[in-house]
N, C-alpha and C. Protein backbone atom coordinates (compact mmCIF):
# COMPACT_ATOMS: atom_id res chain seq x y z
N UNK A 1 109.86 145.60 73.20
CA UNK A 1 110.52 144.32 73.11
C UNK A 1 109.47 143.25 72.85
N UNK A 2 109.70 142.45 71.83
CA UNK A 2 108.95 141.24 71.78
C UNK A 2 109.39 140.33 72.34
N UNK A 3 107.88 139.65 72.63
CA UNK A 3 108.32 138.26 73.63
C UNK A 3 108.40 136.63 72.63
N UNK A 4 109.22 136.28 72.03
CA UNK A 4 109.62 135.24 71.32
C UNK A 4 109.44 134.11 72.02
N UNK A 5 109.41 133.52 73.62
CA UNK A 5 109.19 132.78 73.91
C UNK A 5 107.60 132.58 74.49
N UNK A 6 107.20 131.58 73.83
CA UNK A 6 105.70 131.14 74.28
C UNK A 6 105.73 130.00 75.34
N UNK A 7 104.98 130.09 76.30
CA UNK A 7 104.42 128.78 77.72
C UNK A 7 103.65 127.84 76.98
N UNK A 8 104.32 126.66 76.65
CA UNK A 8 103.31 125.59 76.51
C UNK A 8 102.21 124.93 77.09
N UNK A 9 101.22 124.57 76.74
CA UNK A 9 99.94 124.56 77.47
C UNK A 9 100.28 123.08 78.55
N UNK A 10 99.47 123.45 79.64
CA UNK A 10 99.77 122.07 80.77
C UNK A 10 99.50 121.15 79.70
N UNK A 11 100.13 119.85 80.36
CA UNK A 11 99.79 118.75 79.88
C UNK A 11 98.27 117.75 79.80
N UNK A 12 98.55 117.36 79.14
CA UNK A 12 96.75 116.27 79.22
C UNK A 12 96.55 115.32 80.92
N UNK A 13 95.56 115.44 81.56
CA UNK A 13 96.01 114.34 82.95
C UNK A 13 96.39 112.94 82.26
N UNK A 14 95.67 112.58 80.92
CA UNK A 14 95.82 111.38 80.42
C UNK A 14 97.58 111.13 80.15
N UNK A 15 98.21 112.16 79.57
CA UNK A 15 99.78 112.23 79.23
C UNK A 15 100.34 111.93 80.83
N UNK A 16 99.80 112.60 81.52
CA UNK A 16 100.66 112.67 82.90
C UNK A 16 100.96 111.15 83.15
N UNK A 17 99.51 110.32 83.22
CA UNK A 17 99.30 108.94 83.73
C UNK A 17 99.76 108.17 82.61
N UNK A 18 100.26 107.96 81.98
CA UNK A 18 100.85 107.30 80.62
C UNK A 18 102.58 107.39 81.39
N UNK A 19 102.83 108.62 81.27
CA UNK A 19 103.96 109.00 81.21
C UNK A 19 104.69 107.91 82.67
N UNK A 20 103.81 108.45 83.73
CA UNK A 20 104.23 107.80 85.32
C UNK A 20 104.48 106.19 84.69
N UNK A 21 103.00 106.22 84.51
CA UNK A 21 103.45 104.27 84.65
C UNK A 21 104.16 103.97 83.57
N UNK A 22 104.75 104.24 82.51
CA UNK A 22 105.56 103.71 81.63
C UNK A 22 106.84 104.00 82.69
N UNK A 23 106.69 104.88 82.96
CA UNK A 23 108.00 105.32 83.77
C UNK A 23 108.75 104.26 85.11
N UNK A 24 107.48 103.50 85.32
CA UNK A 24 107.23 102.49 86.33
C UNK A 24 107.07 103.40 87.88
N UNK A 25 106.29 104.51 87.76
CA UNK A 25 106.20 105.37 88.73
C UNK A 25 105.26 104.89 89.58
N UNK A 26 105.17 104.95 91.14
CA UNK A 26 103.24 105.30 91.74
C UNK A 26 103.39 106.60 91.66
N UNK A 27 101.95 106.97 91.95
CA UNK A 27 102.05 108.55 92.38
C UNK A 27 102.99 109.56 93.63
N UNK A 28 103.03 108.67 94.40
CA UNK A 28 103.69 109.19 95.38
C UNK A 28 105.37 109.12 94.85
N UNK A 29 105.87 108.08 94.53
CA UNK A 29 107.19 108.55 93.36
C UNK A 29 107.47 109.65 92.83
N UNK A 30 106.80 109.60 91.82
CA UNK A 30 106.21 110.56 90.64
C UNK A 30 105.90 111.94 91.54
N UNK A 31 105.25 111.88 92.46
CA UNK A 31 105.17 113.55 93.23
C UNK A 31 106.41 113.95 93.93
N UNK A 32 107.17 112.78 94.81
CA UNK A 32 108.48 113.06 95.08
C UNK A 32 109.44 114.09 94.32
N UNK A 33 109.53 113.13 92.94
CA UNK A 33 110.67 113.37 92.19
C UNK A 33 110.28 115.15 91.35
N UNK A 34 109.17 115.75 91.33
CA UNK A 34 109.40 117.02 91.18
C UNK A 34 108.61 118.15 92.49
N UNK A 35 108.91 117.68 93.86
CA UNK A 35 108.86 117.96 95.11
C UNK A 35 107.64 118.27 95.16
N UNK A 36 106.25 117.43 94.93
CA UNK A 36 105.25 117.91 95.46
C UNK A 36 104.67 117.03 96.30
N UNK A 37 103.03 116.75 96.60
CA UNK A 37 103.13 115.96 97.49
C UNK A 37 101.94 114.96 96.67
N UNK A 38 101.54 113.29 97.09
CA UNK A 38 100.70 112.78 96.46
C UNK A 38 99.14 113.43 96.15
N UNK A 39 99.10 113.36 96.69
CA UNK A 39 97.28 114.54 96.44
C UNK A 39 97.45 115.56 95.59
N UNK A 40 98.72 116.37 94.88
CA UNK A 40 98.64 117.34 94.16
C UNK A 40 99.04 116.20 93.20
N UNK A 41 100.02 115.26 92.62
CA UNK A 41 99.64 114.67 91.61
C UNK A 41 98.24 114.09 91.25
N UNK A 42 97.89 113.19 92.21
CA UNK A 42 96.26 112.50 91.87
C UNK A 42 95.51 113.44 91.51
N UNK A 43 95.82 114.73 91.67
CA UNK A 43 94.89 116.11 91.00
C UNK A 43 95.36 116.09 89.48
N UNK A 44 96.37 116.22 89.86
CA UNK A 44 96.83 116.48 87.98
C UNK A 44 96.74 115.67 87.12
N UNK A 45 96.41 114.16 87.69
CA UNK A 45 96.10 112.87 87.13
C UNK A 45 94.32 112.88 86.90
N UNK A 46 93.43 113.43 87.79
CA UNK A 46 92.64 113.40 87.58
C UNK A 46 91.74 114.42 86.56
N UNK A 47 92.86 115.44 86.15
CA UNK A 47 92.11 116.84 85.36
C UNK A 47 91.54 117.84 86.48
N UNK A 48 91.77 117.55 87.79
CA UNK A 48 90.84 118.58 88.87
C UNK A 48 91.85 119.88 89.14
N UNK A 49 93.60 119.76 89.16
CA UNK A 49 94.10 120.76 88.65
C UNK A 49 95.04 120.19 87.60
N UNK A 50 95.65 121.77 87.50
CA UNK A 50 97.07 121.70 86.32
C UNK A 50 98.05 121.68 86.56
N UNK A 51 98.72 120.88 86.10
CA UNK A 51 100.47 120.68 85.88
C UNK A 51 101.24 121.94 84.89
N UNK A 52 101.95 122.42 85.89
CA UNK A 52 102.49 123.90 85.28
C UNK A 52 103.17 123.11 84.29
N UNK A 53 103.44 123.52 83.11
CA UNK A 53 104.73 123.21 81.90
C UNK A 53 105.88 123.01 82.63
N UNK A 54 106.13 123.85 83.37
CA UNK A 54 107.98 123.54 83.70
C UNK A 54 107.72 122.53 84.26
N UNK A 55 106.80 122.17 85.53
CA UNK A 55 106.79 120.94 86.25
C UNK A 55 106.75 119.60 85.88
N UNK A 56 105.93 119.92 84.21
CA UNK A 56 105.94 118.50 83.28
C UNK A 56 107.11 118.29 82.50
N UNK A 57 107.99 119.45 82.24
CA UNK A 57 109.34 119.59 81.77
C UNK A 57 109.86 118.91 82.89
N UNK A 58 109.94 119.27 83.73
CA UNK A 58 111.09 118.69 85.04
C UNK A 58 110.76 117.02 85.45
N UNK A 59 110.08 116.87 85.11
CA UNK A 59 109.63 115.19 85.26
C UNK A 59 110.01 114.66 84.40
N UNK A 60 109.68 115.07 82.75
CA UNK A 60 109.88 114.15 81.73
C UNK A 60 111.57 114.45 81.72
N UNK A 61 112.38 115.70 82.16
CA UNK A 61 113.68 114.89 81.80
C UNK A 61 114.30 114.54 83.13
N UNK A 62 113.59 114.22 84.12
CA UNK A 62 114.36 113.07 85.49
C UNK A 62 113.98 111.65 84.81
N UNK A 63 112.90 111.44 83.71
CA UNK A 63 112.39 109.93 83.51
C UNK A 63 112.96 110.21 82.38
N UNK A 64 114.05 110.93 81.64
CA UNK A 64 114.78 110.48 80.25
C UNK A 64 113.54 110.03 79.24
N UNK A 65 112.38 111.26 79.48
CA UNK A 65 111.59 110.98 78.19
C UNK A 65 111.39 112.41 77.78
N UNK A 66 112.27 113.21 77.77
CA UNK A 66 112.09 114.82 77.09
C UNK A 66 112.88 114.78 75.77
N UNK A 67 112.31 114.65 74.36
CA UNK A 67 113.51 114.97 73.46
C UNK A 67 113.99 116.59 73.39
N UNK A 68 115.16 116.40 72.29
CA UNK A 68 115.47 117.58 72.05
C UNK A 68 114.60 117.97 70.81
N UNK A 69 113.95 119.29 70.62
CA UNK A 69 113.04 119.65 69.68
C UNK A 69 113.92 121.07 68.98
């Protein structure tokens, strides 16, 4: 069986922090709304870890910025 679906690569920390504050997010918001806690965003904001794909999926469509592709 082939696997047709590919994992998109985490996001940039720079995309993450764009994304929040346009969003009019703080971090602690922004970690709420896809159940983590502030210190694991300020990680993913800082590049020190990664934002799984689904988790950046699940944010951008609670902030109505995911198109359809």
């Amino acid at each position: 069986m082939t696997d047709t679906h590919h994992k998109p690569p985490p996001p940039a920390p720079a995309d993450i922090r764009a994304h929040r504050t346009t969003a009019g997010h703080t971090q602690a918001a922004a970690a709420a709304m896809v159940y983590t806690d502030t210190r694991t965003w300020q990680k993913w904001e800082s590049g020190t870890a990664r934002m799984h794909p689904a988790t950046w999926e699940l944010y951008r469509i609670k902030t109505a910025t995911l198109k359809n592709t």
